[in-house]
PDB file of N, CA and C in Angstrom:
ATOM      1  N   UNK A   1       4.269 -13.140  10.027  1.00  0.00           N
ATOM      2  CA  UNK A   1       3.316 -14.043   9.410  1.00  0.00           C
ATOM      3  C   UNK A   1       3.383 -13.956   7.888  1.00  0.00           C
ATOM      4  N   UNK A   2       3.569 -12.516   7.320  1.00  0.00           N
ATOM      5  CA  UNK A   2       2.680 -12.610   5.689  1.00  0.00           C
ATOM      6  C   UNK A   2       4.922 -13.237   5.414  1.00  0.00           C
ATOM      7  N   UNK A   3       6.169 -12.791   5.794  1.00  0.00           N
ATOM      8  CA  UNK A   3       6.966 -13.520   5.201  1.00  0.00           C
ATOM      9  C   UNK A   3       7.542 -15.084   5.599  1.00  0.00           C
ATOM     10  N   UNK A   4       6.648 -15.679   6.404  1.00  0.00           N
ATOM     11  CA  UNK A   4       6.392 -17.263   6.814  1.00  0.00           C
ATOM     12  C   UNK A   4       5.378 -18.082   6.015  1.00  0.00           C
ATOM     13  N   UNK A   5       5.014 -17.178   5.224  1.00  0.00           N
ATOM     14  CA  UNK A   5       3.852 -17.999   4.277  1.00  0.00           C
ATOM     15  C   UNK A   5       3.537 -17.163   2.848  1.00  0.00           C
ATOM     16  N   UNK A   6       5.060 -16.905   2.196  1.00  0.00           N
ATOM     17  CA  UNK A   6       4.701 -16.305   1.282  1.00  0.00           C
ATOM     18  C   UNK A   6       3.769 -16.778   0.009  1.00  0.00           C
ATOM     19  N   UNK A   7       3.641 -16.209  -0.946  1.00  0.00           N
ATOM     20  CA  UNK A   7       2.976 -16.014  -2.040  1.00  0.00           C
ATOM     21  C   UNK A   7       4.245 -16.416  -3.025  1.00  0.00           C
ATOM     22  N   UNK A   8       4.053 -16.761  -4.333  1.00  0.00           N
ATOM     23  CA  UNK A   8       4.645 -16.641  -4.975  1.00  0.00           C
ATOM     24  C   UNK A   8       5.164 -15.092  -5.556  1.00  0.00           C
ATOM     25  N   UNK A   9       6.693 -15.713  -5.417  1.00  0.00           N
ATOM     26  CA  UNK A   9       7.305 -14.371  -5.354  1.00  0.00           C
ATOM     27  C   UNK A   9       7.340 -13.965  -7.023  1.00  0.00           C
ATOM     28  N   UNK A  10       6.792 -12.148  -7.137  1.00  0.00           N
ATOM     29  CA  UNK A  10       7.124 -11.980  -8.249  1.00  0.00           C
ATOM     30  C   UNK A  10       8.254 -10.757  -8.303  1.00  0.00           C
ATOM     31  N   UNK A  11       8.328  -9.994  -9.570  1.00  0.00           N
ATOM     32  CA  UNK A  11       8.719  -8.525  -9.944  1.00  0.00           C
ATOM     33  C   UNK A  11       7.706  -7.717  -9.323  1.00  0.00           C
ATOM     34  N   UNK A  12       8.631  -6.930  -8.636  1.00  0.00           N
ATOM     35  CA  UNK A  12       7.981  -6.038  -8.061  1.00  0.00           C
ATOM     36  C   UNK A  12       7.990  -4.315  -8.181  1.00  0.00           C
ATOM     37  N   UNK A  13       7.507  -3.410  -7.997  1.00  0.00           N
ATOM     38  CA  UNK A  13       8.181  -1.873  -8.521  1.00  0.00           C
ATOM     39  C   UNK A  13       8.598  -1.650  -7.002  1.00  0.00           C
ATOM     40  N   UNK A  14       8.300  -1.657  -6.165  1.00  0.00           N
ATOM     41  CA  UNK A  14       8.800  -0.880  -4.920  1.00  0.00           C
ATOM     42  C   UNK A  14       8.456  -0.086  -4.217  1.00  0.00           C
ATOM     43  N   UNK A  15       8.111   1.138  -5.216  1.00  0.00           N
ATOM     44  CA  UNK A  15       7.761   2.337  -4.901  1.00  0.00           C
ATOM     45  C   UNK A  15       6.251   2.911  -5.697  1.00  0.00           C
ATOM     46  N   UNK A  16       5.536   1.956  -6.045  1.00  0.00           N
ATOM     47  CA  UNK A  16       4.037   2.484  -6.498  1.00  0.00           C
ATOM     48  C   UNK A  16       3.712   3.629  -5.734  1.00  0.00           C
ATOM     49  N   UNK A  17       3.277   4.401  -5.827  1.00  0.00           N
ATOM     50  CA  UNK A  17       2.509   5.304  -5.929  1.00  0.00           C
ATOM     51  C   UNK A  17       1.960   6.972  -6.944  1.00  0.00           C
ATOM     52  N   UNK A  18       1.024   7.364  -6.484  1.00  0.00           N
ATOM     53  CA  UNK A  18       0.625   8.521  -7.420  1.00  0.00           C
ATOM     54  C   UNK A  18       1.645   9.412  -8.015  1.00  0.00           C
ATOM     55  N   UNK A  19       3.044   9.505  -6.990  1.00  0.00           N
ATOM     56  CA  UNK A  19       3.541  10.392  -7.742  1.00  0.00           C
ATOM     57  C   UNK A  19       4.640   9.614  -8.731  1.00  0.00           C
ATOM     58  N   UNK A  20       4.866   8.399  -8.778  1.00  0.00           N
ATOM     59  CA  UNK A  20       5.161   7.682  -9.517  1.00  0.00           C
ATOM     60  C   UNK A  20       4.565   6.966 -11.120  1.00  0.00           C
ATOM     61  N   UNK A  21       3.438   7.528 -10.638  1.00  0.00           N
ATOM     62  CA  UNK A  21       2.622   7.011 -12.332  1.00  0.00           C
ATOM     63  C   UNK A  21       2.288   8.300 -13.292  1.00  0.00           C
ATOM     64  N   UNK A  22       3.221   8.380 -14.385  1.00  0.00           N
ATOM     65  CA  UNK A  22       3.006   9.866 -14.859  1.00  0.00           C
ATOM     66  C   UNK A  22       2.164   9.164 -16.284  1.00  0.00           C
ATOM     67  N   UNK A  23       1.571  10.275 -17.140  1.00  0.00           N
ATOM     68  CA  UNK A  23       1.146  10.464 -17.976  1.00  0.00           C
ATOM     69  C   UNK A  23       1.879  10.288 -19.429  1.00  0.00           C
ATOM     70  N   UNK A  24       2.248   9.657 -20.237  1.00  0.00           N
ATOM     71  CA  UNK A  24       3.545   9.917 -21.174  1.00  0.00           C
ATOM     72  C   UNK A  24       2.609  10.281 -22.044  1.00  0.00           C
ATOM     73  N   UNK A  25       1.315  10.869 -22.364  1.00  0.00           N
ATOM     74  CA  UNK A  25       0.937  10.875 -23.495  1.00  0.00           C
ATOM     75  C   UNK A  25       1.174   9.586 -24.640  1.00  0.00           C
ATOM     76  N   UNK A  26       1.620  10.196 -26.033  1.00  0.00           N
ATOM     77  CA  UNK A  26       1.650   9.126 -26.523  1.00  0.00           C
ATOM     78  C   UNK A  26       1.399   7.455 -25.950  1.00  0.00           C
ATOM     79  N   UNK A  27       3.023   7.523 -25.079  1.00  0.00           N
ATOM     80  CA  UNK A  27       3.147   5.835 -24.392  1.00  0.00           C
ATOM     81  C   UNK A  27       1.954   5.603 -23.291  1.00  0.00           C
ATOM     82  N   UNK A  28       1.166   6.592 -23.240  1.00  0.00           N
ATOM     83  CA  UNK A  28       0.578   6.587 -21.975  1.00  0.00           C
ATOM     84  C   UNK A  28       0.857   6.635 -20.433  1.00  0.00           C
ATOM     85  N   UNK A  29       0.013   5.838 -19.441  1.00  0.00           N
ATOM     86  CA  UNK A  29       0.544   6.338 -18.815  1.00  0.00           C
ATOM     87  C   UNK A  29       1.876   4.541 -18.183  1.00  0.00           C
ATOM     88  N   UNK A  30       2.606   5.681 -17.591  1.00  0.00           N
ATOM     89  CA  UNK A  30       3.939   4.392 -17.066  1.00  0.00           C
ATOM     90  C   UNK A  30       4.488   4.894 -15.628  1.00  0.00           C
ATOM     91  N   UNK A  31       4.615   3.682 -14.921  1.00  0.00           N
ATOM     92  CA  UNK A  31       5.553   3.915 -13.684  1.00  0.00           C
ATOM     93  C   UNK A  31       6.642   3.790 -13.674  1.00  0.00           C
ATOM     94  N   UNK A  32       7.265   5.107 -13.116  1.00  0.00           N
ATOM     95  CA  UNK A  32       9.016   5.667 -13.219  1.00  0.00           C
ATOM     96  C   UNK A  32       9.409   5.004 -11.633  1.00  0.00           C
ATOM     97  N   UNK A  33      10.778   5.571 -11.844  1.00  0.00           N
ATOM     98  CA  UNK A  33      11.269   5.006 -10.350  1.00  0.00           C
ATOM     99  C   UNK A  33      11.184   3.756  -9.617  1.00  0.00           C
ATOM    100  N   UNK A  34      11.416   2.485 -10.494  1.00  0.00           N
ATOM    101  CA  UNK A  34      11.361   0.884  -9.883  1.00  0.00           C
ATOM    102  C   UNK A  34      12.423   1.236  -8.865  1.00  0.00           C
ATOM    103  N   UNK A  35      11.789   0.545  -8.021  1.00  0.00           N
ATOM    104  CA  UNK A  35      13.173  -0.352  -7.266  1.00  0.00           C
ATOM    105  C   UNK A  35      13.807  -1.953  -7.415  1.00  0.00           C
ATOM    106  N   UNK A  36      12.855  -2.311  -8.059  1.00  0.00           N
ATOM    107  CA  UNK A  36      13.820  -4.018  -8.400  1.00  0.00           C
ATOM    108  C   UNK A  36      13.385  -4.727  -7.569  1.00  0.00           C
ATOM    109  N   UNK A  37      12.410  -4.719  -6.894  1.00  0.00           N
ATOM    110  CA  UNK A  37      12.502  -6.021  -5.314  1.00  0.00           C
ATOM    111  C   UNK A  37      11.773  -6.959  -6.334  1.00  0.00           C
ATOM    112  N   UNK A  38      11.737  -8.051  -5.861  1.00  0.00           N
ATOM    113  CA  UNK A  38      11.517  -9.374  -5.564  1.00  0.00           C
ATOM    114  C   UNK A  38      10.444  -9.536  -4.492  1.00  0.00           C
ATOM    115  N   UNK A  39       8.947 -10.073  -4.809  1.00  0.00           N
ATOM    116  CA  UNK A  39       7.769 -10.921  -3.193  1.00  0.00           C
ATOM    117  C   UNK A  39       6.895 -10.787  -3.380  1.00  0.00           C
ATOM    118  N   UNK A  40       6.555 -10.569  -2.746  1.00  0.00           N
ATOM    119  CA  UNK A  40       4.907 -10.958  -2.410  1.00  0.00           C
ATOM    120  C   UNK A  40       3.667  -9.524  -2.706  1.00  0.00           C
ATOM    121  N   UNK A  41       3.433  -9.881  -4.024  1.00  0.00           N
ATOM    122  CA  UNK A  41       2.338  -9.047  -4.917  1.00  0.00           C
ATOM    123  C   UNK A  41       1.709  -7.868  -3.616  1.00  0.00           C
ATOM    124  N   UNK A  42       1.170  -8.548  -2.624  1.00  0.00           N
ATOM    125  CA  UNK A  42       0.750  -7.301  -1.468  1.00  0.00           C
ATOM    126  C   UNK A  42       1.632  -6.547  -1.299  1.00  0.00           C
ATOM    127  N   UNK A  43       2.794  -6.453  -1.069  1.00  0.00           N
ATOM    128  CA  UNK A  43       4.038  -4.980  -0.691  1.00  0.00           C
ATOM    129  C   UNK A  43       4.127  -4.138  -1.843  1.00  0.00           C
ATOM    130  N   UNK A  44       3.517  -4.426  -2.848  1.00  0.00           N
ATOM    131  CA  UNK A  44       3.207  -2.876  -3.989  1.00  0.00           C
ATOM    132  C   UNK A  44       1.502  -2.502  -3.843  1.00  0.00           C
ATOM    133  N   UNK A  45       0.737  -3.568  -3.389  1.00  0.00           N
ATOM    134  CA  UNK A  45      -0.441  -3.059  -3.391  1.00  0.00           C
ATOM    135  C   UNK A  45      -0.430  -2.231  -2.193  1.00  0.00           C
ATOM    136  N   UNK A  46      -0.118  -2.564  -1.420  1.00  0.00           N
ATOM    137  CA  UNK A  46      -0.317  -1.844   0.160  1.00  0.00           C
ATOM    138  C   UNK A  46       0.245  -0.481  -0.237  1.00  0.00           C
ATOM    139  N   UNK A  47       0.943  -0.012  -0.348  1.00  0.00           N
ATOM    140  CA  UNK A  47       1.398   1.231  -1.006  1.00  0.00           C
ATOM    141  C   UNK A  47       0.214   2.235  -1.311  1.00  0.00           C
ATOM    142  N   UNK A  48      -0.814   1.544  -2.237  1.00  0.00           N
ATOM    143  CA  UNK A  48      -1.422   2.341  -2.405  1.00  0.00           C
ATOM    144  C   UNK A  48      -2.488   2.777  -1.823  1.00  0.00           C
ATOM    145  N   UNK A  49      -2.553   2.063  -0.516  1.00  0.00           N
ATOM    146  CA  UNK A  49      -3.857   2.746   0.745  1.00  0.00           C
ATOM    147  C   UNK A  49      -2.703   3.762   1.603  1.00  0.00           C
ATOM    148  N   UNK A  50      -1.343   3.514   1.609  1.00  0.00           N
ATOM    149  CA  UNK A  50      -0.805   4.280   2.730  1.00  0.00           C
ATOM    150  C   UNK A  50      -0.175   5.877   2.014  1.00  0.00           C
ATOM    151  N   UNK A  51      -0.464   5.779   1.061  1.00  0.00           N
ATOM    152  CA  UNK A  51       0.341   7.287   0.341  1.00  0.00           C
ATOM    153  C   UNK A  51      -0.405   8.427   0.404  1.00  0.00           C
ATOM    154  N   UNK A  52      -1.533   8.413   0.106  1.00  0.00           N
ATOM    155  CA  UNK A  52      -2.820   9.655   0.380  1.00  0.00           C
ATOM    156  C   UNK A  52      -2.472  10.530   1.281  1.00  0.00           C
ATOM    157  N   UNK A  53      -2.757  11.717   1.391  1.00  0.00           N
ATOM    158  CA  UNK A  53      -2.984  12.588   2.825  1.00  0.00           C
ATOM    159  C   UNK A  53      -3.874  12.435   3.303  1.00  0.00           C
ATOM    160  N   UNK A  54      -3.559  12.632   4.586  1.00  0.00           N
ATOM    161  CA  UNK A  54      -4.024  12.821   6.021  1.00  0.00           C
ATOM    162  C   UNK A  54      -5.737  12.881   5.708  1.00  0.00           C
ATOM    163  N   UNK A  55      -6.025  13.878   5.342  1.00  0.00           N
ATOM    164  CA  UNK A  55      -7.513  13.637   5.044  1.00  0.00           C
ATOM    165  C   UNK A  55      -8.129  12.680   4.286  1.00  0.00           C
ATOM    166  N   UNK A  56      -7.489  12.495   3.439  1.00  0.00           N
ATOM    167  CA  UNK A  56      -7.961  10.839   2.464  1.00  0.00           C
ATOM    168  C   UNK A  56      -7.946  10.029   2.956  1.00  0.00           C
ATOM    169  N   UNK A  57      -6.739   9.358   3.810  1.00  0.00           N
ATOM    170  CA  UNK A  57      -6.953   8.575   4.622  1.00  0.00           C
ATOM    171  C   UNK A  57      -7.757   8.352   5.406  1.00  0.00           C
ATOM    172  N   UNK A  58      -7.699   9.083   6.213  1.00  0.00           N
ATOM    173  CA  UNK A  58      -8.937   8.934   7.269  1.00  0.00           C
ATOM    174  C   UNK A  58     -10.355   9.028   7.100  1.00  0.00           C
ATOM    175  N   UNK A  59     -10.997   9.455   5.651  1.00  0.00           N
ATOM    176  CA  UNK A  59     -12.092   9.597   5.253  1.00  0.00           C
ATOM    177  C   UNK A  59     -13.030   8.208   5.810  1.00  0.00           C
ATOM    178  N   UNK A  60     -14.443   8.469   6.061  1.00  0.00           N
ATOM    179  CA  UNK A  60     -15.037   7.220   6.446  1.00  0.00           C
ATOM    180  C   UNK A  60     -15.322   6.231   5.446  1.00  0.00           C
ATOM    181  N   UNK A  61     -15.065   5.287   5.447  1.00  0.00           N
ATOM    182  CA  UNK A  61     -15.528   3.719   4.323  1.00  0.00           C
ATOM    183  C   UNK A  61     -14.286   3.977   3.753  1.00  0.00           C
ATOM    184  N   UNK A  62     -13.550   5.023   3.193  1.00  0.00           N
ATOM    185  CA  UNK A  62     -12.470   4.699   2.322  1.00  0.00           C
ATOM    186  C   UNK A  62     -11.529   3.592   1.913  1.00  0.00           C
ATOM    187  N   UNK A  63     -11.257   3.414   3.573  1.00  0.00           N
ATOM    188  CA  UNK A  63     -10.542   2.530   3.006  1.00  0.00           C
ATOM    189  C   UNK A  63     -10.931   0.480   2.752  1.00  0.00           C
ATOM    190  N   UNK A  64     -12.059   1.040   3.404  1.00  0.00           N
ATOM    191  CA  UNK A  64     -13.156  -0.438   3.030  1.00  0.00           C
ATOM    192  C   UNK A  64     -13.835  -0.466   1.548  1.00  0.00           C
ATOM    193  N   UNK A  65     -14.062   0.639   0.879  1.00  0.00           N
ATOM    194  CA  UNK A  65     -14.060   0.611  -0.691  1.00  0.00           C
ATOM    195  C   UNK A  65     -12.692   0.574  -1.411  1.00  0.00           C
ATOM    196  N   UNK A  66     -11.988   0.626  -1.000  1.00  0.00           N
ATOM    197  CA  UNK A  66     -10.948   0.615  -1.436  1.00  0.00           C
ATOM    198  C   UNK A  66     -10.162  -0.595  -1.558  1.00  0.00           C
ATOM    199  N   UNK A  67     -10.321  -1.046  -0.215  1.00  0.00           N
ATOM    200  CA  UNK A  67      -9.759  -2.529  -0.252  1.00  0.00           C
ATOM    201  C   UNK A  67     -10.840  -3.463  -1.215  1.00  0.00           C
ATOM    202  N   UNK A  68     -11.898  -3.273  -1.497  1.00  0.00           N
ATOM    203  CA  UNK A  68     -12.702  -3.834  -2.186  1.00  0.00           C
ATOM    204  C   UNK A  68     -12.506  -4.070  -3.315  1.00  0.00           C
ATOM    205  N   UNK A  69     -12.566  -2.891  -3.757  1.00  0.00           N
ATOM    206  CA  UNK A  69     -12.124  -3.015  -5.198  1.00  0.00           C
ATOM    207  C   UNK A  69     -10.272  -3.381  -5.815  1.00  0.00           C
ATOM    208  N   UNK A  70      -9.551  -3.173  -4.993  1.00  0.00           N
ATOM    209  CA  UNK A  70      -8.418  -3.572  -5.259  1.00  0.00           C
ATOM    210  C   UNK A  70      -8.449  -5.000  -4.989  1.00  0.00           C
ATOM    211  N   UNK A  71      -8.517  -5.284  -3.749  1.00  0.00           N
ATOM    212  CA  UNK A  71      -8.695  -6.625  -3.552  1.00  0.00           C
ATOM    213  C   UNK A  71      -9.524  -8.076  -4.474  1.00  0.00           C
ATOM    214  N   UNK A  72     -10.368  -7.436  -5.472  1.00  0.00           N
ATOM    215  CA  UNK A  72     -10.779  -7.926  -6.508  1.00  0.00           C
ATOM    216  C   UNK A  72     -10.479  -7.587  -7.777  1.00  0.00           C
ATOM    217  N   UNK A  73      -9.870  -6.954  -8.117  1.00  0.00           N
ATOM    218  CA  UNK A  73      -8.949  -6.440  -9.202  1.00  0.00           C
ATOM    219  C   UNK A  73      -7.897  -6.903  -9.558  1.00  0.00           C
ATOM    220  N   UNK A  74      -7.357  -7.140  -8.549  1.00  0.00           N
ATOM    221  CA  UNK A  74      -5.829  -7.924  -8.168  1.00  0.00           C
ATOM    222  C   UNK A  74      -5.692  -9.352  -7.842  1.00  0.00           C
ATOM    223  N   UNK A  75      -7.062  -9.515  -7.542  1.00  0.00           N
ATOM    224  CA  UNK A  75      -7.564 -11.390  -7.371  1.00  0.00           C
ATOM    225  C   UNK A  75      -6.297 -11.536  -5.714  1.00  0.00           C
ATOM    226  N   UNK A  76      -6.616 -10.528  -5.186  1.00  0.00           N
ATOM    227  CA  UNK A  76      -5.960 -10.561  -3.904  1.00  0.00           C
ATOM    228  C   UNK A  76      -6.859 -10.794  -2.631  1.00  0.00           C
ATOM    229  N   UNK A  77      -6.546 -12.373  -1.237  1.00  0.00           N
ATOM    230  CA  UNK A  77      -7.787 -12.326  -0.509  1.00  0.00           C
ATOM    231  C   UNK A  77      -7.479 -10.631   0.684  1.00  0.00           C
ATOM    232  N   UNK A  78      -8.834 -10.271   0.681  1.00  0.00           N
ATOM    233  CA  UNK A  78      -8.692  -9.027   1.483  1.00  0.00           C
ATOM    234  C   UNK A  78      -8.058  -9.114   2.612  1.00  0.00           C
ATOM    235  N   UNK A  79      -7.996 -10.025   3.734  1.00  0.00           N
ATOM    236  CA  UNK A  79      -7.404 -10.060   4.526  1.00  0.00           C
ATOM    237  C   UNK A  79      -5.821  -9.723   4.474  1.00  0.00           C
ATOM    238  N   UNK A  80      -5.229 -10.628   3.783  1.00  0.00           N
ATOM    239  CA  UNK A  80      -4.231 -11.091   3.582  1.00  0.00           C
ATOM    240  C   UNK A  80      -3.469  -9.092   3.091  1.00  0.00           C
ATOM    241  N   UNK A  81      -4.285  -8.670   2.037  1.00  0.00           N
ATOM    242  CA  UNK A  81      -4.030  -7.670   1.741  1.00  0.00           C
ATOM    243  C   UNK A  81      -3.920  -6.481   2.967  1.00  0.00           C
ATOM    244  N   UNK A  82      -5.338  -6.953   3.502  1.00  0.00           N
ATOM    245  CA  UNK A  82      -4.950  -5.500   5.063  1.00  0.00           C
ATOM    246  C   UNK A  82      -3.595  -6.053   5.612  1.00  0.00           C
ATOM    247  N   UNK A  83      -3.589  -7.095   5.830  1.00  0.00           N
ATOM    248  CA  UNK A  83      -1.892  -7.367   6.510  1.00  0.00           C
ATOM    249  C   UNK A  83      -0.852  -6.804   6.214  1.00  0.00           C
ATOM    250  N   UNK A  84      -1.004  -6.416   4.569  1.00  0.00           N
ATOM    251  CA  UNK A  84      -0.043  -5.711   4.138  1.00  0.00           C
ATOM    252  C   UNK A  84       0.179  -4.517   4.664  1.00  0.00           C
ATOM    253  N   UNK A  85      -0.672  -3.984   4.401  1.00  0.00           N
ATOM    254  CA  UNK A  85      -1.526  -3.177   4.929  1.00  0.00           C
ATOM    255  C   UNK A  85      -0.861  -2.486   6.066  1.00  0.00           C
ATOM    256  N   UNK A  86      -1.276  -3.272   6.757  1.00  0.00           N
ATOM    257  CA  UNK A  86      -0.671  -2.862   8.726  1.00  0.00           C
ATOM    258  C   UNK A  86       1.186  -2.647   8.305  1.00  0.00           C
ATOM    259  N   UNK A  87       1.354  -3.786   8.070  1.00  0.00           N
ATOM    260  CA  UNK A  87       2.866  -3.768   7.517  1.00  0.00           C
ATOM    261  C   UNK A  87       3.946  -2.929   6.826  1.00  0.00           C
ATOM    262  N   UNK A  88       2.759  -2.334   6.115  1.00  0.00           N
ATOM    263  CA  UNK A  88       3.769  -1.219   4.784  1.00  0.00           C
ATOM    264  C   UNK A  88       3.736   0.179   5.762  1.00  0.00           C
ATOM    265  N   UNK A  89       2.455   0.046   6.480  1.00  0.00           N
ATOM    266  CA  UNK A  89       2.128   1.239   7.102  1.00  0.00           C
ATOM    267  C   UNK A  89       3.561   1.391   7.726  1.00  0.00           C
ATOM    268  N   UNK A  90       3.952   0.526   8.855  1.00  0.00           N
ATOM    269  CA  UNK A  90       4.887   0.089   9.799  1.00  0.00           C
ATOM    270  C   UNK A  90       6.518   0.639   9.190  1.00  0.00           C
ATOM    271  N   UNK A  91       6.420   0.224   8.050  1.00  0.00           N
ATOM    272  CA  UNK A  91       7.496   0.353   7.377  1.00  0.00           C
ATOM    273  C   UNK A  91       7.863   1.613   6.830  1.00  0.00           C
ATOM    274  N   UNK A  92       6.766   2.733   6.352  1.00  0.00           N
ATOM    275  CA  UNK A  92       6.610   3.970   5.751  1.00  0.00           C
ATOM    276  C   UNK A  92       6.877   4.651   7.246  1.00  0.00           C
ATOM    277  N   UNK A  93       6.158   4.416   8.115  1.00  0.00           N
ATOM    278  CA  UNK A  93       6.149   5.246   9.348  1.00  0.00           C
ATOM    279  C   UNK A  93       7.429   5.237   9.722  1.00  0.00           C
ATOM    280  N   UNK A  94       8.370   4.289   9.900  1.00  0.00           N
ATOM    281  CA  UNK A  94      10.130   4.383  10.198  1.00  0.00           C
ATOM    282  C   UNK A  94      10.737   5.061   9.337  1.00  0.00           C
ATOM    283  N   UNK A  95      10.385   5.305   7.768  1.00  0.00           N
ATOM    284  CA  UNK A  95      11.091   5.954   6.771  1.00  0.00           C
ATOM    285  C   UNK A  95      10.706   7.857   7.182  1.00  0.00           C
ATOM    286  N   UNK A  96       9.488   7.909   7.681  1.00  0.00           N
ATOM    287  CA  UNK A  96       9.003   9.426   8.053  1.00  0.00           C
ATOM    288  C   UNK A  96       9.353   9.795   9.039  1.00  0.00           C
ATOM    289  N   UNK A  97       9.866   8.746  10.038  1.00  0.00           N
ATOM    290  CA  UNK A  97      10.863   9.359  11.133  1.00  0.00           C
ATOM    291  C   UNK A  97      12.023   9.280  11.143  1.00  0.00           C
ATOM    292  N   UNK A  98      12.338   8.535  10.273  1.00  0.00           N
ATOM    293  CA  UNK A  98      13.751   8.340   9.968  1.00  0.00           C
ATOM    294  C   UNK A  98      14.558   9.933   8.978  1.00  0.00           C
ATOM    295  N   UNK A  99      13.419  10.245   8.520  1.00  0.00           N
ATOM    296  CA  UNK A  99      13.488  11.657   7.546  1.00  0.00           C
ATOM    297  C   UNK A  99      13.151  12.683   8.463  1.00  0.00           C
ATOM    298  N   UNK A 100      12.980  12.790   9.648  1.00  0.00           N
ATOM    299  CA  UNK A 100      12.444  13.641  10.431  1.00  0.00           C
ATOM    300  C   UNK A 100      11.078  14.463  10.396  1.00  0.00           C
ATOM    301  N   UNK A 101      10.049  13.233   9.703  1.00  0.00           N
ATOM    302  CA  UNK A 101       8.817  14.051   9.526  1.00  0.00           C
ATOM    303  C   UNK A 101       8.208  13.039  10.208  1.00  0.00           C
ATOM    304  N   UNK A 102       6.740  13.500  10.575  1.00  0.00           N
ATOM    305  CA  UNK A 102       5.297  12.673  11.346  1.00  0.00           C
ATOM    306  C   UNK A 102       4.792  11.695  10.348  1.00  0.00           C
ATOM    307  N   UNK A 103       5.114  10.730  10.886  1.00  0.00           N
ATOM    308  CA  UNK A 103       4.380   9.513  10.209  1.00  0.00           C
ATOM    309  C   UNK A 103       2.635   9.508  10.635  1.00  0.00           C
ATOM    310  N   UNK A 104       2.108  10.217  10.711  1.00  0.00           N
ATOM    311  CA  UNK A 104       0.785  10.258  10.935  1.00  0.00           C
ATOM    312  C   UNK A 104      -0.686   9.382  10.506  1.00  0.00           C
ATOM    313  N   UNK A 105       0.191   9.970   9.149  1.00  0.00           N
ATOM    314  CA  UNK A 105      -0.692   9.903   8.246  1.00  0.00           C
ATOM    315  C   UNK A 105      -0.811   8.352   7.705  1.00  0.00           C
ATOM    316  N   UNK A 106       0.779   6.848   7.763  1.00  0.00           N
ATOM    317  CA  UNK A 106       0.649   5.773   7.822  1.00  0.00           C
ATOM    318  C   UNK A 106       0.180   5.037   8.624  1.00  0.00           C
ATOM    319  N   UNK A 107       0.535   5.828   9.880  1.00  0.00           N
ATOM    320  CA  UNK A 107      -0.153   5.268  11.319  1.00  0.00           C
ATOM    321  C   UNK A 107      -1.767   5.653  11.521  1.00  0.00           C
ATOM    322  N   UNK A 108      -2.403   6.112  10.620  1.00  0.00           N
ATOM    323  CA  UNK A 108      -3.581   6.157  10.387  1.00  0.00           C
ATOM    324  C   UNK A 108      -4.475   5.217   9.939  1.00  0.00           C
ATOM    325  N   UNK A 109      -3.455   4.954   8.597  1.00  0.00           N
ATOM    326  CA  UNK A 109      -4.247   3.999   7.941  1.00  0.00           C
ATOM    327  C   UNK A 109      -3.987   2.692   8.262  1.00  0.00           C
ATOM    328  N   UNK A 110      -2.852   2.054   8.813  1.00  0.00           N
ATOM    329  CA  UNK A 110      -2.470   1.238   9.971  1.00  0.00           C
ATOM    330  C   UNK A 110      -3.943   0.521  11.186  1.00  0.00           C
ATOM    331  N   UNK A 111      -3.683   2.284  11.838  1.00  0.00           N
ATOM    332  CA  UNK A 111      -4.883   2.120  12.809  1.00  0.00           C
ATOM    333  C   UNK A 111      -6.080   1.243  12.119  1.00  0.00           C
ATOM    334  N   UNK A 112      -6.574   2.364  10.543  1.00  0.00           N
ATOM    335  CA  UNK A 112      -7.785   1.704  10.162  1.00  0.00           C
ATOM    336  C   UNK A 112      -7.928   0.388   9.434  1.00  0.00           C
ATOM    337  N   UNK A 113      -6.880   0.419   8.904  1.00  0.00           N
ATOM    338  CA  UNK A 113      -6.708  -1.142   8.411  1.00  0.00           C
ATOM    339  C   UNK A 113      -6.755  -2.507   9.489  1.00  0.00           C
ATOM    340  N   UNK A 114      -6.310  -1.918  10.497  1.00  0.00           N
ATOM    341  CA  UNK A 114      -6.591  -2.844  11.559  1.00  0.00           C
ATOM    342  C   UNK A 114      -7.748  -2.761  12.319  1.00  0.00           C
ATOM    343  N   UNK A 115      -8.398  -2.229  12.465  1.00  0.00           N
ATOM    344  CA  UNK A 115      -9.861  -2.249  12.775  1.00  0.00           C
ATOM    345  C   UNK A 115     -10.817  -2.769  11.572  1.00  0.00           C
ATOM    346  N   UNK A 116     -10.718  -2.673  10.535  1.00  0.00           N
ATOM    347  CA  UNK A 116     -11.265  -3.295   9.624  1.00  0.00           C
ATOM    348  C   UNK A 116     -10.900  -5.424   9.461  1.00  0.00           C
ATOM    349  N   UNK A 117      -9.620  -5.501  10.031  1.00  0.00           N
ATOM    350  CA  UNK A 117      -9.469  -6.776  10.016  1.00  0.00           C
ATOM    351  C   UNK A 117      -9.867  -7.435  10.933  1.00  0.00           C
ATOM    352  N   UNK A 118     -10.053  -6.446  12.044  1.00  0.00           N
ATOM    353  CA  UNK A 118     -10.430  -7.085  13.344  1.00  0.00           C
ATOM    354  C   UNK A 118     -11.762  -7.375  13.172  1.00  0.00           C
ATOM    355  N   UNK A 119     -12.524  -6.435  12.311  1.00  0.00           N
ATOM    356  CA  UNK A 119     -13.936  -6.610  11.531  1.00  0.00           C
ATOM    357  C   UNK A 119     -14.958  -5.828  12.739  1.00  0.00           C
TER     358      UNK A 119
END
């Protein structure tokens, strides 16, 4: 569905997350490690509900404040964003078994992202 009805495609980093946004002092802070893709503004946001540990994730409301405020920050509709959501999860979880570790912790927020859309 979300690549049958894309968004206007932009620059994308790829790989957002926490351990990707360092501090430069002076320059402040900047994200290292692009990957170059090309799409749809949700596949860097989603990133940043599925990277947390295991306990963050699963915390209660988290990820319903979370989508909140990103989702209006980003002038992104929430739905559309949990889709990502479910999606990136999907996608991280093959890379953690593909590395021989427990995707748990995407398939978590997966789970909860989809219960939240289901409402």
């Amino acid at each position: 569905h979300l690549l049958s009805t894309p968004d206007v495609p932009v620059v994308l980093h790829g790989d957002i997350h926490h351990g990707n946004i360092l501090d430069f002092d002076a320059r402040g802070w900047l994200a290292i490690d692009p990957k170059g893709l090309c799409g749809d503004r949700g596949f860097d946001y989603a990133n940043l509900f599925c990277n947390p540990e295991l306990p963050v994730v699963t915390a209660p409301g988290r990820l319903s404040r979370q989508l909140a405020i990103v989702a209006h920050e980003a002038r992104l509709e929430p739905k559309r964003l949990l889709q990502w959501v479910i999606a990136y999860a999907g996608l991280s979880a093959a890379w953690f078994l593909g590395d021989g570790e427990s995707p748990e912790s995407t398939l978590a927020v997966a789970a909860i992202a989809d219960a939240e859309l289901r409402g």
